[in-house]
N, C-alpha and C. Protein backbone atom coordinates (compact mmCIF):
# COMPACT_ATOMS: atom_id res chain seq x y z
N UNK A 1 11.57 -9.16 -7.41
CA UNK A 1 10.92 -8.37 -6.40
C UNK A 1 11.97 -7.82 -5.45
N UNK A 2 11.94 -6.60 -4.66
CA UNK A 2 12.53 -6.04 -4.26
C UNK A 2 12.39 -6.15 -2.68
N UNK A 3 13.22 -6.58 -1.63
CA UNK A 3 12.64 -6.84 -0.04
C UNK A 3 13.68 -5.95 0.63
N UNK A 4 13.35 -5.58 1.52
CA UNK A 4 13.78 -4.45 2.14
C UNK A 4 13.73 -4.76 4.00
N UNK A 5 14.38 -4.79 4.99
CA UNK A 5 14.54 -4.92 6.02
C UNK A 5 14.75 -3.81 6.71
N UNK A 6 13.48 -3.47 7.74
CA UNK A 6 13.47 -2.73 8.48
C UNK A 6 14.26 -1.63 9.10
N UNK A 7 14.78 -0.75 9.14
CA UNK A 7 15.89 0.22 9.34
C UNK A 7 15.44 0.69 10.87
N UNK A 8 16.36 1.20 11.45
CA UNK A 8 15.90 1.77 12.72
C UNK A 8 15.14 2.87 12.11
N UNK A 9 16.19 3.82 11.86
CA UNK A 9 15.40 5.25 11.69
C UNK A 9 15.74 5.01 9.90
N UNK A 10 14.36 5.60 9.27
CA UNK A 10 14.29 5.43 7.68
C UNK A 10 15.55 6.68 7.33
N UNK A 11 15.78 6.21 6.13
CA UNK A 11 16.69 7.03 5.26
C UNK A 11 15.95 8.31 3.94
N UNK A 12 17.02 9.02 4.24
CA UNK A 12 16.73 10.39 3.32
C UNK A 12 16.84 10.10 2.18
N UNK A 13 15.77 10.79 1.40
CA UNK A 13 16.11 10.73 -0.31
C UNK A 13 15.57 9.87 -0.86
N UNK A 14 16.16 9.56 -1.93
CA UNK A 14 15.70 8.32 -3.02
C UNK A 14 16.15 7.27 -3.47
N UNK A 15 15.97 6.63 -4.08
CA UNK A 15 17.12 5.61 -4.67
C UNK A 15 16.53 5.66 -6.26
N UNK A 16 17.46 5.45 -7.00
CA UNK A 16 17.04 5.20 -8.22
C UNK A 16 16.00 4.13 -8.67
N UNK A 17 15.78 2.79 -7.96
CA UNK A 17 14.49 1.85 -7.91
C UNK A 17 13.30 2.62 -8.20
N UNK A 18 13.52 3.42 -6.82
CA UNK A 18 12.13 4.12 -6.45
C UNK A 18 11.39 5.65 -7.14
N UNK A 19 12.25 6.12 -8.02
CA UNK A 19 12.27 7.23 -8.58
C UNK A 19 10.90 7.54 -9.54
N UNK A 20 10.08 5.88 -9.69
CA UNK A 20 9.07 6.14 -10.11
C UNK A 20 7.42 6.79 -9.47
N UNK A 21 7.80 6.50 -7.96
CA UNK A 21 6.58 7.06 -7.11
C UNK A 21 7.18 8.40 -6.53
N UNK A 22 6.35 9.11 -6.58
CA UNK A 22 6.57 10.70 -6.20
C UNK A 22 5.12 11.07 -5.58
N UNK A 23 5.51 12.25 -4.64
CA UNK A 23 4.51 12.82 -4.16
C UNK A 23 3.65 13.88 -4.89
N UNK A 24 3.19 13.87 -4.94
CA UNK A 24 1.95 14.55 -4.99
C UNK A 24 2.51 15.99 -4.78
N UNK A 25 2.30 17.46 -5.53
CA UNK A 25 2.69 18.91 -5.03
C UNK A 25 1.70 19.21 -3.70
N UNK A 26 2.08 19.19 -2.43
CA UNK A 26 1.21 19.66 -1.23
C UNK A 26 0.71 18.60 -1.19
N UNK A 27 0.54 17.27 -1.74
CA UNK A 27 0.28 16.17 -0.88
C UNK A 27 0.95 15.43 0.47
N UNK A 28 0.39 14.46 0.94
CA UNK A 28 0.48 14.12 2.49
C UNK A 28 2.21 13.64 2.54
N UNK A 29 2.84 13.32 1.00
CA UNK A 29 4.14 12.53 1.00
C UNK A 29 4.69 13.47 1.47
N UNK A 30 4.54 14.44 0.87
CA UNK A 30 5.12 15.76 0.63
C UNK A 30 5.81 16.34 1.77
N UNK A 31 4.82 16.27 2.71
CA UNK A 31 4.77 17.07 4.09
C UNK A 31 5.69 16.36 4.58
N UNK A 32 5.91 14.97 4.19
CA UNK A 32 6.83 14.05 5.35
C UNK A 32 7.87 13.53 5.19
N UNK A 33 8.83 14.54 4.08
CA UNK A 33 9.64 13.83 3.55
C UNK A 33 10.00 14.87 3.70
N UNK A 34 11.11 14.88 4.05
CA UNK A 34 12.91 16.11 4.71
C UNK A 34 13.04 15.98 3.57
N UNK A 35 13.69 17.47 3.11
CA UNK A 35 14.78 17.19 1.82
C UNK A 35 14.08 17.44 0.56
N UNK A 36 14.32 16.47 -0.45
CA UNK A 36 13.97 16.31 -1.41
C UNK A 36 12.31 16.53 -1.58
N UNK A 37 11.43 16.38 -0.95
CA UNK A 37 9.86 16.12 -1.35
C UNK A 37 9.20 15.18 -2.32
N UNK A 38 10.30 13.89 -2.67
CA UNK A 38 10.05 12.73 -3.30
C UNK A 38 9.66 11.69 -2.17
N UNK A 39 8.57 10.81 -2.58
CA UNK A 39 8.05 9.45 -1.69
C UNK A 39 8.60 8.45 -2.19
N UNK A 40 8.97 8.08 -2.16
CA UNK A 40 9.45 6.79 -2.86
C UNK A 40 8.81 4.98 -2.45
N UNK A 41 8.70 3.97 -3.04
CA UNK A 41 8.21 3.04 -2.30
C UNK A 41 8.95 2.86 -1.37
N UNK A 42 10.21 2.64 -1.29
CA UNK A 42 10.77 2.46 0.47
C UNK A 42 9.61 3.06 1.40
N UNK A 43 9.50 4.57 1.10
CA UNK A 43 9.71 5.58 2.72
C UNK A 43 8.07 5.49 2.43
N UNK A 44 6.99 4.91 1.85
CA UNK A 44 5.67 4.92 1.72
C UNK A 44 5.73 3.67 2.60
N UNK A 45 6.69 2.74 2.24
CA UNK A 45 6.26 1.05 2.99
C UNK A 45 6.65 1.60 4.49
N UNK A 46 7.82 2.11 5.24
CA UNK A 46 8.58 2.16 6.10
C UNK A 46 7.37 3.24 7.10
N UNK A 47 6.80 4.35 6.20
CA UNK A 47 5.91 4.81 7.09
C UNK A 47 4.61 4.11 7.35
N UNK A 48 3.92 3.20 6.58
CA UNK A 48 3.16 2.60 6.60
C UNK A 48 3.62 1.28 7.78
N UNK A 49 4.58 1.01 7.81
CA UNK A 49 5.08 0.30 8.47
C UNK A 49 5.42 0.83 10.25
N UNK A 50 5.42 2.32 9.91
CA UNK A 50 5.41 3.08 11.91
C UNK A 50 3.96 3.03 12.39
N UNK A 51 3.20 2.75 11.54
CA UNK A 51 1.60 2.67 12.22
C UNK A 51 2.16 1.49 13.14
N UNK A 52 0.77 1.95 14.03
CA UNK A 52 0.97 1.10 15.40
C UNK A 52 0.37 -0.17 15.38
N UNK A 53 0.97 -1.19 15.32
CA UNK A 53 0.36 -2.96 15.19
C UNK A 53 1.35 -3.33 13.76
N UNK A 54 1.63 -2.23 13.18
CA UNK A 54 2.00 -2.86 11.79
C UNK A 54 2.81 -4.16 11.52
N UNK A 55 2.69 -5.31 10.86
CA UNK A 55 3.56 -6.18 10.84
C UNK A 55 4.28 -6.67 9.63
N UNK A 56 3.66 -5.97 8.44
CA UNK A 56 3.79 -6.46 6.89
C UNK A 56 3.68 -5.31 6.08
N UNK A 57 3.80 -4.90 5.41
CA UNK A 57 3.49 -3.71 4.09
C UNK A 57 3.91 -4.05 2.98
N UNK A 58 3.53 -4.30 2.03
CA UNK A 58 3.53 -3.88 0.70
C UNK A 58 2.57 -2.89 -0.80
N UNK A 59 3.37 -3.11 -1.67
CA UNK A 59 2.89 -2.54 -2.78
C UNK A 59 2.57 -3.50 -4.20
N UNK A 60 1.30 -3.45 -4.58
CA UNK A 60 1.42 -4.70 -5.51
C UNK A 60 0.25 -3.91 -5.86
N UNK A 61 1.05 -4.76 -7.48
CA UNK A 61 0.35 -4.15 -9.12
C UNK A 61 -0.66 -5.35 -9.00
N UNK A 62 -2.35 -4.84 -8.73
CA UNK A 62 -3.32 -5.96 -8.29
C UNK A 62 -3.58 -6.48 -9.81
N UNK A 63 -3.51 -6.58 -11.17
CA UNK A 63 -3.45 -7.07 -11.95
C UNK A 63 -2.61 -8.46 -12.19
N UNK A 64 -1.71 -8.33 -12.44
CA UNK A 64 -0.61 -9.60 -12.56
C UNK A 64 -0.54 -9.96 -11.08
N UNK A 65 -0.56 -9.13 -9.40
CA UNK A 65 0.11 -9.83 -8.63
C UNK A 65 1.16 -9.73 -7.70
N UNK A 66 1.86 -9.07 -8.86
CA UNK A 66 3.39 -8.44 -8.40
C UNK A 66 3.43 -6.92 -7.73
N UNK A 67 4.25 -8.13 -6.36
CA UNK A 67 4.92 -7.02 -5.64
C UNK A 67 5.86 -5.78 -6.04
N UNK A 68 5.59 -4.50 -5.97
CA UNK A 68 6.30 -3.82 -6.59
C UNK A 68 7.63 -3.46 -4.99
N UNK A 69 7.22 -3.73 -3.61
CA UNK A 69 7.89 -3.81 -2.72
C UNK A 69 7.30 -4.50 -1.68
N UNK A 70 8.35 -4.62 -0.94
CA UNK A 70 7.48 -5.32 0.32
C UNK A 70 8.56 -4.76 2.13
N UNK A 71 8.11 -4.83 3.00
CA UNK A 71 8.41 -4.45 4.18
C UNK A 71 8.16 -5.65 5.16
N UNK A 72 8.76 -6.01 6.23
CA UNK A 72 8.27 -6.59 7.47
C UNK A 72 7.95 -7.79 7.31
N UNK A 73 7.20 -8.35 7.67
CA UNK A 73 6.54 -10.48 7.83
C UNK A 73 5.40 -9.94 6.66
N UNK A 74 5.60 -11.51 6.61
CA UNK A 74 4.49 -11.66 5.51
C UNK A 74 3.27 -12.47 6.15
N UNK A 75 2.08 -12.41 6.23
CA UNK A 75 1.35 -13.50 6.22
C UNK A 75 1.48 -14.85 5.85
N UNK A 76 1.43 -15.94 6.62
CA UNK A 76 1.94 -17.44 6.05
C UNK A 76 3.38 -17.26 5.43
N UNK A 77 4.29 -16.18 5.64
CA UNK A 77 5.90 -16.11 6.14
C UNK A 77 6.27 -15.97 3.99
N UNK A 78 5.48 -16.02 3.56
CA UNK A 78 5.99 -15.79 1.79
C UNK A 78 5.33 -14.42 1.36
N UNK A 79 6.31 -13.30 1.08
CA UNK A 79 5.79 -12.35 0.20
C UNK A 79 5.05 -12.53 -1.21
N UNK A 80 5.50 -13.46 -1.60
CA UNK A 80 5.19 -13.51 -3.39
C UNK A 80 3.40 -13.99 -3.05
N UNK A 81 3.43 -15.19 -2.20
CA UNK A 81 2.44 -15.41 -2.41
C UNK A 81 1.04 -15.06 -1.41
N UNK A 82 1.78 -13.97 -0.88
CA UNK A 82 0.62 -12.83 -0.18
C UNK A 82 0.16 -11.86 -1.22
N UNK A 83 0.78 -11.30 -1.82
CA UNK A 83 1.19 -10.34 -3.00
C UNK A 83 0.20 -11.09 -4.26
N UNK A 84 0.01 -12.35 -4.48
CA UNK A 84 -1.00 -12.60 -5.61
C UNK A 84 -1.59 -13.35 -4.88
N UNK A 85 -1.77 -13.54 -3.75
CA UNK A 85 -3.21 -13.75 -2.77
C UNK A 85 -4.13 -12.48 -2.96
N UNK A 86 -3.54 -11.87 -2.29
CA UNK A 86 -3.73 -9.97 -2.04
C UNK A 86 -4.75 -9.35 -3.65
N UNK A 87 -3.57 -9.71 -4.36
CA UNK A 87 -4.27 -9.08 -5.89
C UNK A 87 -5.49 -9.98 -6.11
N UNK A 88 -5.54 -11.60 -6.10
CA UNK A 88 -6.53 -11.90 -6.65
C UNK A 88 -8.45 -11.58 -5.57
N UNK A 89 -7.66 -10.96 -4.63
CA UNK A 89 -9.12 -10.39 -3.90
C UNK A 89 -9.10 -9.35 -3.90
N UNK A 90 -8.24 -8.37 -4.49
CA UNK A 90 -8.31 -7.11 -4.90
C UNK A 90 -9.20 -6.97 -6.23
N UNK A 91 -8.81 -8.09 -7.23
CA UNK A 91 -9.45 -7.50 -8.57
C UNK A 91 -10.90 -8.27 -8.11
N UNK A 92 -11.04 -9.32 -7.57
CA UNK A 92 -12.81 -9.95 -7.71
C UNK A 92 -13.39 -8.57 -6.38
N UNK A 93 -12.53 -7.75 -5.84
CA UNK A 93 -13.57 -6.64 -5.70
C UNK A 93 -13.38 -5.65 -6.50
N UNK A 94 -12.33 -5.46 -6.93
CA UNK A 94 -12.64 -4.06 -7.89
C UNK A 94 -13.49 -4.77 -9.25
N UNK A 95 -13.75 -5.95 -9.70
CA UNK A 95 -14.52 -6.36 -10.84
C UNK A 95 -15.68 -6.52 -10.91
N UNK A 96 -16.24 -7.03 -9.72
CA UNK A 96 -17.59 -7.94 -9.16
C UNK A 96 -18.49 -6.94 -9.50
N UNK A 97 -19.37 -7.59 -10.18
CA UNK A 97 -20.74 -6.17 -10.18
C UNK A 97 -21.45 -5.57 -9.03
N UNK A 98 -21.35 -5.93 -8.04
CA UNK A 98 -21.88 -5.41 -6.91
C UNK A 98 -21.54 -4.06 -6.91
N UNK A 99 -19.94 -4.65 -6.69
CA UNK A 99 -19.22 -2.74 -6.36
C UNK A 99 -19.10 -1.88 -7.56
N UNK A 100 -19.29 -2.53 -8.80
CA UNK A 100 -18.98 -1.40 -9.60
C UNK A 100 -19.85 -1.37 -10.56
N UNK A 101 -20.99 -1.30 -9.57
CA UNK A 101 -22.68 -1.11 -10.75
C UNK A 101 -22.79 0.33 -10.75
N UNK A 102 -22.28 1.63 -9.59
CA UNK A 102 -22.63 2.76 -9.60
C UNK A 102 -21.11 3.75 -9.76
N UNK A 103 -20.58 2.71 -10.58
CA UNK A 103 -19.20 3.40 -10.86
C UNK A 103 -19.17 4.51 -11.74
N UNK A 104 -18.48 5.89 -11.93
CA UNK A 104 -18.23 6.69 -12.85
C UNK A 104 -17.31 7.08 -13.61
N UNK A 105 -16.07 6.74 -13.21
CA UNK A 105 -14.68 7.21 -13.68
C UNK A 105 -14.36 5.72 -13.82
N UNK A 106 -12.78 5.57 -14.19
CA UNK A 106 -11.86 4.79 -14.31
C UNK A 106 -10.95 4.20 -13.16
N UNK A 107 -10.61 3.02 -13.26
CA UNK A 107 -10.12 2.73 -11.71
C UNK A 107 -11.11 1.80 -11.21
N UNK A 108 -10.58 1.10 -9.98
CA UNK A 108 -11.94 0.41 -9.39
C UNK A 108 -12.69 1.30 -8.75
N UNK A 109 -13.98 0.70 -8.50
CA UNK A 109 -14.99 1.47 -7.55
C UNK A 109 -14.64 1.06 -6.42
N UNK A 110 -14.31 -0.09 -6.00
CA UNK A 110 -13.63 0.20 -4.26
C UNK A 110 -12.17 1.16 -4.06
N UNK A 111 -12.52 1.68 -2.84
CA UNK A 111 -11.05 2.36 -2.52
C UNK A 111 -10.47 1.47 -1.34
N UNK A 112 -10.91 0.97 -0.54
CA UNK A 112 -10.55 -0.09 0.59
C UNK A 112 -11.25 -0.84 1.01
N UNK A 113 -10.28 -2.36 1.24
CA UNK A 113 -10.72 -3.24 1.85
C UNK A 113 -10.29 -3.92 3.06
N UNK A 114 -11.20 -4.15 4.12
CA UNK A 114 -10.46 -4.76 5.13
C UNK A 114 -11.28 -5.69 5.68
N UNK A 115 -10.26 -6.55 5.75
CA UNK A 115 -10.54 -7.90 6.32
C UNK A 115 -9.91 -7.64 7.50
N UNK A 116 -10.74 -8.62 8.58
CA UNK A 116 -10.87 -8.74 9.76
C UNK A 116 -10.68 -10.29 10.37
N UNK A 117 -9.59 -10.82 11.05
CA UNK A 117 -9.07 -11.78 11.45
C UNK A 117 -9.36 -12.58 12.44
N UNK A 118 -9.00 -13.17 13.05
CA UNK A 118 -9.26 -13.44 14.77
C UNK A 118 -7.75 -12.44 15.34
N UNK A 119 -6.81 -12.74 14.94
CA UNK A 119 -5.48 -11.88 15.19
C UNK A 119 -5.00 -11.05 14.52
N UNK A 120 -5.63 -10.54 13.42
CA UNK A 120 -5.67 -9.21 12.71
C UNK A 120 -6.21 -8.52 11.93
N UNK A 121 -5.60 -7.60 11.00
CA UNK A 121 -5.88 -6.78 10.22
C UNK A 121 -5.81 -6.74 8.88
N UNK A 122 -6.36 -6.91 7.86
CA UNK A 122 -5.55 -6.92 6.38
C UNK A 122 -6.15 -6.00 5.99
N UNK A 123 -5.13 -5.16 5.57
CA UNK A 123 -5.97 -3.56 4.44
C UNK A 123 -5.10 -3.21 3.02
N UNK A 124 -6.28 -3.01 2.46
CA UNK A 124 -5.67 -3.08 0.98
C UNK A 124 -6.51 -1.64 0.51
N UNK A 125 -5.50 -0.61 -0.17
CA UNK A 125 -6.15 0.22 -0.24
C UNK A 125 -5.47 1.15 -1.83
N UNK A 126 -6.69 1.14 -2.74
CA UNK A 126 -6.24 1.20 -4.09
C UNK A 126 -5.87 2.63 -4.34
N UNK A 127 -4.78 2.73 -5.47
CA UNK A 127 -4.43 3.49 -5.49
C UNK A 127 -4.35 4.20 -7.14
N UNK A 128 -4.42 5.47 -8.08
CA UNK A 128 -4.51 5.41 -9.11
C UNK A 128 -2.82 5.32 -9.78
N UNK A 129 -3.02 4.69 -11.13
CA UNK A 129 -1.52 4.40 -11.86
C UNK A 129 -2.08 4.97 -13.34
N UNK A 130 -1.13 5.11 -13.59
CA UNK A 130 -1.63 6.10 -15.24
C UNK A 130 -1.28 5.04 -16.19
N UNK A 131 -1.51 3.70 -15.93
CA UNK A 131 -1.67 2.53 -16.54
C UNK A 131 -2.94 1.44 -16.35
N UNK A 132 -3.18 1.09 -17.79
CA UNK A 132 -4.04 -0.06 -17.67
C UNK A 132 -4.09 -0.76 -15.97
N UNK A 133 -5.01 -0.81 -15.41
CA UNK A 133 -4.48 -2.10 -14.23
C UNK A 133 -4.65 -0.78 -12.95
N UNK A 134 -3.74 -0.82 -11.99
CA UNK A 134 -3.64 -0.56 -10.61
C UNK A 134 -2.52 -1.30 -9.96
N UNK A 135 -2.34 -0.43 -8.74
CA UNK A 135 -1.92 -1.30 -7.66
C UNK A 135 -2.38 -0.28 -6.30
N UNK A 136 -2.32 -1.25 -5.56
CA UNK A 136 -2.64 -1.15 -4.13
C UNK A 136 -1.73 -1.51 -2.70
N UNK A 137 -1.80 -0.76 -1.65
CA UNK A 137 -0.80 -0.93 -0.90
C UNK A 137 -1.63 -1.46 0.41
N UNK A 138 -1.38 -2.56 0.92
CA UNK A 138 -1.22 -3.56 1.66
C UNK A 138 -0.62 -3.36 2.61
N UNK A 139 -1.60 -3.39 3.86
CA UNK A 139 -0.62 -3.23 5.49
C UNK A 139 -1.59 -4.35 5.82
N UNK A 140 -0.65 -5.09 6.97
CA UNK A 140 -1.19 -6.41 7.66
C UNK A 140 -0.74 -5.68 9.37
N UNK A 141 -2.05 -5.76 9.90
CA UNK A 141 -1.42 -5.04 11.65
C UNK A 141 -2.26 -6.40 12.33
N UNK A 142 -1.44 -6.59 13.30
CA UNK A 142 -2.14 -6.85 14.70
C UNK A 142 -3.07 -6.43 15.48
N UNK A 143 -3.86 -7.33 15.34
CA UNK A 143 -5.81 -6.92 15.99
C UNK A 143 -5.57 -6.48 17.48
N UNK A 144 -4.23 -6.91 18.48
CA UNK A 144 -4.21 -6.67 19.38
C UNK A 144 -3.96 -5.43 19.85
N UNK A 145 -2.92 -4.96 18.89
CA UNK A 145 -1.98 -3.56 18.78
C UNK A 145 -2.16 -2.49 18.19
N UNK A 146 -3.21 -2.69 17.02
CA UNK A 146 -3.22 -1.66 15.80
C UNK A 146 -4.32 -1.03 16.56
N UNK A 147 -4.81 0.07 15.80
CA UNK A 147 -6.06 1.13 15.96
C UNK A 147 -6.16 1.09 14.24
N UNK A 148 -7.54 0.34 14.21
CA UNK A 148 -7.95 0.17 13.05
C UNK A 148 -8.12 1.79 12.11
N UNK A 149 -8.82 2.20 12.93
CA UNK A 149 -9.13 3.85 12.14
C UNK A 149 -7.95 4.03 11.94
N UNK A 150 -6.80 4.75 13.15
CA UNK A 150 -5.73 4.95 12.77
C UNK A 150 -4.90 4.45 11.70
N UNK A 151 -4.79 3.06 11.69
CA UNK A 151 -4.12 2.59 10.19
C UNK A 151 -5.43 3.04 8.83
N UNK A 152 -6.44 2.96 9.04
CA UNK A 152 -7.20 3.05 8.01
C UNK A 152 -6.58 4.58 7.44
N UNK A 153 -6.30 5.55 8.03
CA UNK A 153 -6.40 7.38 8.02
C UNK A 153 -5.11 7.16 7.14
N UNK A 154 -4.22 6.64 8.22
CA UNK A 154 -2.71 7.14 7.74
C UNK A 154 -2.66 6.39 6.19
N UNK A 155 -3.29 4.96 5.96
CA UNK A 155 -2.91 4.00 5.10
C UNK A 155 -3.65 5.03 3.32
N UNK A 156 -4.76 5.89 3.98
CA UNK A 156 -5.54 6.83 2.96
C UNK A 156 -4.82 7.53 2.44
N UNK A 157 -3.61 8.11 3.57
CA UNK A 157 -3.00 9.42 3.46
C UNK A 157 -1.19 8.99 2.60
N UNK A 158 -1.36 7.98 2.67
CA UNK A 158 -0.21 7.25 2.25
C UNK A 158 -0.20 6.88 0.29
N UNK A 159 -1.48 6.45 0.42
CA UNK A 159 -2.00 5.88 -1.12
C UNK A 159 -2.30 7.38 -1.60
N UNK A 160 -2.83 8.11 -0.83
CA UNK A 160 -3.18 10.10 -1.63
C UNK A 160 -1.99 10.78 -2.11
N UNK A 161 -0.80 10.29 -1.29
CA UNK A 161 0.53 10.93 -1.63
C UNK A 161 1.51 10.49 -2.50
N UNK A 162 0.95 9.45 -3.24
CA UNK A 162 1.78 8.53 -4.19
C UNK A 162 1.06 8.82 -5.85
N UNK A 163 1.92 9.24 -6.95
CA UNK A 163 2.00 9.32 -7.88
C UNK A 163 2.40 8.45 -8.84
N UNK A 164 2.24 7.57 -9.32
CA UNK A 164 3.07 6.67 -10.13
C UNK A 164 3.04 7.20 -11.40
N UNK A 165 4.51 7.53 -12.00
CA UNK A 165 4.36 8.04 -13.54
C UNK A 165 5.11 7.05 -14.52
């Protein structure tokens, strides 16, 4: 797994790691990326990570578990095992018949979930992969600090601008 420590101001470009997530043509990555017009998981976690309260971000393939990146604190201080915490309540909602009795396409029928804390926020918000499975990107904010909508918008606009090929 790949961990990454906070930068003051994020960095331009790409890295070869990340060369597999791309923006979207005129999607939201698009707009916010100087330069090149590639998203990469860094600069998806790092902006997900300027929302206001933010304390955690990642990216995880909700099938197996695995973190494909991670940003900031983790919940209970371990990435790995937020990351297949995370997935295994990702797939019993994208599986459960409840949510996906009026499903039509491929993919889960949920697009987000959020749990609600005494001290925060957990949002998990799915995203499509042109593979069997999924993954979903994961922001953990502070109930004190965050603006729920606000992370909800940006966290939409974040998962809309990511391509995985």
């Amino acid at each position: 797994m790949y961990r990454r420590k906070m930068p003051e101001v994020p960095e331009k470009g790409c890295t070869e790691r990340n060369l597999l997530v791309t923006a979207r043509p005129g999607g939201h990555a698009a707009a916010w990326t100087e330069g090149s017009g590639v998203s990469g998981i860094d600069e998806c976690l790092l902006r997900a990570m300027a929302l206001p309260g933010a304390r955690g971000a990642a990216l995880v393939e909700w099938v197996s578990g695995l973190a494909l990146g991670v940003v900031g604190e983790a919940a209970g201080g371990d990435h790995e095992v937020v990351a297949a915490e995370t997935a295994a309540y990702a797939r019993a909602t994208a599986e459960h018949p409840v949510f996906t009795a009026d499903q039509d396409g491929p993919g889960p029928a949920a697009q987000e979930v959020v749990v609600v804390t005494g001290t925060g926020y957990h949002l998990l918000r799915f995203t499509e992969a042109p593979y069997e499975g999924g993954v979903f990107l994961y922001l953990w904010l502070d109930r004190e600090q965050a603006n729920l909508a606000l992370a909800m918008r940006g966290l939409r606009a974040l998962a809309e601008g990511l391509v995985l090929v």
